[in-house]
C-alpha atoms as a PDB file:
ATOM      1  CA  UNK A   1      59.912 -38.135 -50.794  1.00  0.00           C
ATOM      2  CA  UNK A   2      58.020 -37.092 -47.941  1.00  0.00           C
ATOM      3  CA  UNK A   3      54.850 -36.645 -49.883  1.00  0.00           C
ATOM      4  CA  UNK A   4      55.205 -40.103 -50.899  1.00  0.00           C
ATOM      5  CA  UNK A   5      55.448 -41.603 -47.134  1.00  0.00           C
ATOM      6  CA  UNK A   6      52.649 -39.170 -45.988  1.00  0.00           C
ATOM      7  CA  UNK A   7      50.834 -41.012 -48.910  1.00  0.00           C
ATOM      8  CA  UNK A   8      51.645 -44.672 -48.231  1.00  0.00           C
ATOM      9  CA  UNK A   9      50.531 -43.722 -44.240  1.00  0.00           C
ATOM     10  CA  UNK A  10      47.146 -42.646 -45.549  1.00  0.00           C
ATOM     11  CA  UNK A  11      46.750 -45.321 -47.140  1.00  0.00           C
ATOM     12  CA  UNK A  12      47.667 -47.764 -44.769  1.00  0.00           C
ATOM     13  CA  UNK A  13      45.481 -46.343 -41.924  1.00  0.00           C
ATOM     14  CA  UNK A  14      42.523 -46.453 -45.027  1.00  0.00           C
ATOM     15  CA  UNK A  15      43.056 -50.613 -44.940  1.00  0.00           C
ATOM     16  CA  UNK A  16      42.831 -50.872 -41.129  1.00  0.00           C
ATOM     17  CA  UNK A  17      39.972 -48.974 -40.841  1.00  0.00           C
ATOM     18  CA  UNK A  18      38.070 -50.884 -43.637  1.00  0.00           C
ATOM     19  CA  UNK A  19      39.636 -54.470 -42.618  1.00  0.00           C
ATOM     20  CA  UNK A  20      38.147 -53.183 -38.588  1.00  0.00           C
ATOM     21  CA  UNK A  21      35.537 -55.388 -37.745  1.00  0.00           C
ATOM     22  CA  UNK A  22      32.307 -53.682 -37.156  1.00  0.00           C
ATOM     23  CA  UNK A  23      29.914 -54.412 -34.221  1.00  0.00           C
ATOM     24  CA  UNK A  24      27.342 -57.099 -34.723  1.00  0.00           C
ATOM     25  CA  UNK A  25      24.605 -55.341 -35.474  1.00  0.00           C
ATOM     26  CA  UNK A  26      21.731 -57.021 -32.886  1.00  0.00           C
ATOM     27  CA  UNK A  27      18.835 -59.245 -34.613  1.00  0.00           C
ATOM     28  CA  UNK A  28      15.548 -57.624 -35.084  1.00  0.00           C
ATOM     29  CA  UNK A  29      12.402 -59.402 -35.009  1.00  0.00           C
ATOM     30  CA  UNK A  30       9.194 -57.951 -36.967  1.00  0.00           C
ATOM     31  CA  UNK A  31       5.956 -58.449 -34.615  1.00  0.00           C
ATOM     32  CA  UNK A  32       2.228 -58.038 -36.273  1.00  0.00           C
ATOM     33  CA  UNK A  33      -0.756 -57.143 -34.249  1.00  0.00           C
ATOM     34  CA  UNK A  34      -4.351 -55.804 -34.395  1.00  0.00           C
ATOM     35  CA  UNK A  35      -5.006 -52.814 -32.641  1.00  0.00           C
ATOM     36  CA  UNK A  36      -8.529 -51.521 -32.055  1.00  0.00           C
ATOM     37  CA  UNK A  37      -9.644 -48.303 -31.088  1.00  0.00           C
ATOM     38  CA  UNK A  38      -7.230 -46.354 -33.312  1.00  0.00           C
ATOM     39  CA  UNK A  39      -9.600 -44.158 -35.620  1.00  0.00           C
ATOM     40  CA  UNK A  40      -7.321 -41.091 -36.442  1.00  0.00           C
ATOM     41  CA  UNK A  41      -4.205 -39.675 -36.650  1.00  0.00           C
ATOM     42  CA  UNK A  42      -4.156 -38.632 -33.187  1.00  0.00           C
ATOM     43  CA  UNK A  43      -5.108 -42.086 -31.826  1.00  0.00           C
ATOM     44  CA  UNK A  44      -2.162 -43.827 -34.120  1.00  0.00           C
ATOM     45  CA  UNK A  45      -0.067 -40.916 -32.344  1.00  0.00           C
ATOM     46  CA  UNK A  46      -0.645 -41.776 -29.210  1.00  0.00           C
ATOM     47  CA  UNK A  47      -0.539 -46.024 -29.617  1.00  0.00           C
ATOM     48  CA  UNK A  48       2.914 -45.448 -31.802  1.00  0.00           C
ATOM     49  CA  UNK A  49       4.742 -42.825 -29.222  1.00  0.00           C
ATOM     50  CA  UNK A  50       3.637 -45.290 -25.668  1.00  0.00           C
ATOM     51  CA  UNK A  51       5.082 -48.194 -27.570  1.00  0.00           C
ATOM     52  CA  UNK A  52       8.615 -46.788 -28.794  1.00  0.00           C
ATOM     53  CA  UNK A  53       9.365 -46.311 -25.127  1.00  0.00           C
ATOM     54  CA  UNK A  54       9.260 -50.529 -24.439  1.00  0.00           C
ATOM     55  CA  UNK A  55      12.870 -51.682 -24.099  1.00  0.00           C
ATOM     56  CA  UNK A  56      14.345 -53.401 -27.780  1.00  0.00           C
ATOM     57  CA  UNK A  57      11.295 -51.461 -29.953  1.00  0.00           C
ATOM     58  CA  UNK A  58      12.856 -49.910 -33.306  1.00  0.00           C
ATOM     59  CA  UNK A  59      10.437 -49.023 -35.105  1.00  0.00           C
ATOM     60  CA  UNK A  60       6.162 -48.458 -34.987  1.00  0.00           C
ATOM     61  CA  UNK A  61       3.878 -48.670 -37.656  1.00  0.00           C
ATOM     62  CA  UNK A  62       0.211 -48.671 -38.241  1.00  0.00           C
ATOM     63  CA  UNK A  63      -1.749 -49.370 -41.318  1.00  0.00           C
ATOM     64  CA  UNK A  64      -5.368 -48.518 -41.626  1.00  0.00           C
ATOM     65  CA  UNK A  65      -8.049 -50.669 -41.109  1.00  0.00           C
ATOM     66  CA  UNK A  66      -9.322 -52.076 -44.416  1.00  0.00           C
ATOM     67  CA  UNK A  67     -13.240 -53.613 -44.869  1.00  0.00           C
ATOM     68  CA  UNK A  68     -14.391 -55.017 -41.365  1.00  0.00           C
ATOM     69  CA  UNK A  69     -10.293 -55.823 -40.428  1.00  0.00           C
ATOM     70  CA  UNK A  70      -8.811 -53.590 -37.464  1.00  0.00           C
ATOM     71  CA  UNK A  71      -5.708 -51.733 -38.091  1.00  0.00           C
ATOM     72  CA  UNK A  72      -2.463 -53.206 -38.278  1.00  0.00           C
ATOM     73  CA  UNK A  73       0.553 -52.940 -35.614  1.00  0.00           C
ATOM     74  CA  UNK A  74       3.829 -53.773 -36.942  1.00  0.00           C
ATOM     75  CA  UNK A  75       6.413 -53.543 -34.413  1.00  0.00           C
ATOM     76  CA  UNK A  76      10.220 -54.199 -35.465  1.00  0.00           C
ATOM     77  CA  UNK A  77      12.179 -54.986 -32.187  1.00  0.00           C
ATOM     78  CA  UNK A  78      15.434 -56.618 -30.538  1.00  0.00           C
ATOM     79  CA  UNK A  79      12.900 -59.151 -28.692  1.00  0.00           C
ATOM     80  CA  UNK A  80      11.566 -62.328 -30.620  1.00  0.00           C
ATOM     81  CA  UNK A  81       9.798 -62.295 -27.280  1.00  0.00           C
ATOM     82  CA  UNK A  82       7.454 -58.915 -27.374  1.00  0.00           C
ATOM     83  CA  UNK A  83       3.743 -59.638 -26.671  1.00  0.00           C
ATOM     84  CA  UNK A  84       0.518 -58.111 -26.861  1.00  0.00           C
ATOM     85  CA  UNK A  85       0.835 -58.059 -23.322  1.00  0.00           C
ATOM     86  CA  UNK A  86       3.381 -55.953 -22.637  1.00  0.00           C
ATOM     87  CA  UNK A  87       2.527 -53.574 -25.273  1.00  0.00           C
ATOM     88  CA  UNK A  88      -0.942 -52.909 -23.795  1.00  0.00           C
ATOM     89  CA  UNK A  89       0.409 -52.543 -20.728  1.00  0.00           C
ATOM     90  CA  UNK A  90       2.682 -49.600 -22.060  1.00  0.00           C
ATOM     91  CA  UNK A  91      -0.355 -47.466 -23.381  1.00  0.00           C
ATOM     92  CA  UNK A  92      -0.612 -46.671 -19.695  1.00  0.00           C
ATOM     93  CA  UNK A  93      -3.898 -44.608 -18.721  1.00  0.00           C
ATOM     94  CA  UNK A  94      -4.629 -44.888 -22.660  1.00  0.00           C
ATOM     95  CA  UNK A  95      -4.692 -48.621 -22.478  1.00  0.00           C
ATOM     96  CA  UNK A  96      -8.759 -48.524 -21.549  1.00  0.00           C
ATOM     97  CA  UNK A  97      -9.121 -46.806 -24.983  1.00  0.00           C
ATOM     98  CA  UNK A  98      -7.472 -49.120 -27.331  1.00  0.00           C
ATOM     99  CA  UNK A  99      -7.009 -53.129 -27.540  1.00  0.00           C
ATOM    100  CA  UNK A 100      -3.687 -55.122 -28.756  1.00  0.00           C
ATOM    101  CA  UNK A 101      -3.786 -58.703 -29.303  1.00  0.00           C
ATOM    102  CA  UNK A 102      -1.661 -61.360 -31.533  1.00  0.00           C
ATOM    103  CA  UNK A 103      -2.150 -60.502 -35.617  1.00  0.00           C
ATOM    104  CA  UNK A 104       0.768 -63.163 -36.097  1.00  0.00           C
ATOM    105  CA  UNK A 105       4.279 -65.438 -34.941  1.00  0.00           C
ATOM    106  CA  UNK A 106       7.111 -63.054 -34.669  1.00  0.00           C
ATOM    107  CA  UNK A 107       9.385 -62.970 -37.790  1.00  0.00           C
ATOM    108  CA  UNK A 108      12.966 -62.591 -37.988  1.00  0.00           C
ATOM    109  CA  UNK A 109      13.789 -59.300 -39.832  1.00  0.00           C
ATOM    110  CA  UNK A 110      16.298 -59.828 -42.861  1.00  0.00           C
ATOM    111  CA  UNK A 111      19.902 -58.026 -42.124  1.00  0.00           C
ATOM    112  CA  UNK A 112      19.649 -54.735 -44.282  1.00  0.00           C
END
């Protein structure tokens, strides 16, 4: 008998942890720019580690440069408000070595 109210307890504390409401996760907003000046590995290295440290960033990517295009900075973030701007700013002493400007509008990221 005691089994069987150890059992139902389980179970019950299984429900209220599954009916808990989770925290709202926060929207993200994808951000595209050109970046020149990254050539190598190294260079990507350096753009992608300066610009995780601005406030909201999540994630940093850069795509090669393809025919006569410059690469490609894709920057997922909590800001629909992240500019060019601020990320050239945040190269710091770098920032004479490498140029961001607008690729395209901000795009809300789909919930995953």
């Amino acid at each position: 008998m005691k089994a069987l109210h150890l059992a139902s307890a389980a179970t019950l504390i299984s429900f209220a942890l599954a009916a808990s409401p989770k925290a709202a996760e926060p929207e993200t907003y994808t951000h595209h720019f050109s970046v020149a000046g990254v050539v190598c590995s190294a260079c990507s290295k350096v753009v992608k580690d300066r610009i995780r440290k601005v406030d909201g960033v999540l994630t940093v990517k850069i795509l090669k440069a393809t025919g006569d295009e410059l690469p490609t900075l894709t920057v997922e973030s909590t800001s629909p408000e992240l500019d060019a701007a601020t990320l050239q700013a945040a190269l710091g002493p770098s920032s004479g070595h490498y140029q961001i400007s607008t690729h395209t509008a901000p795009h809300r990221s789909l919930p995953k």
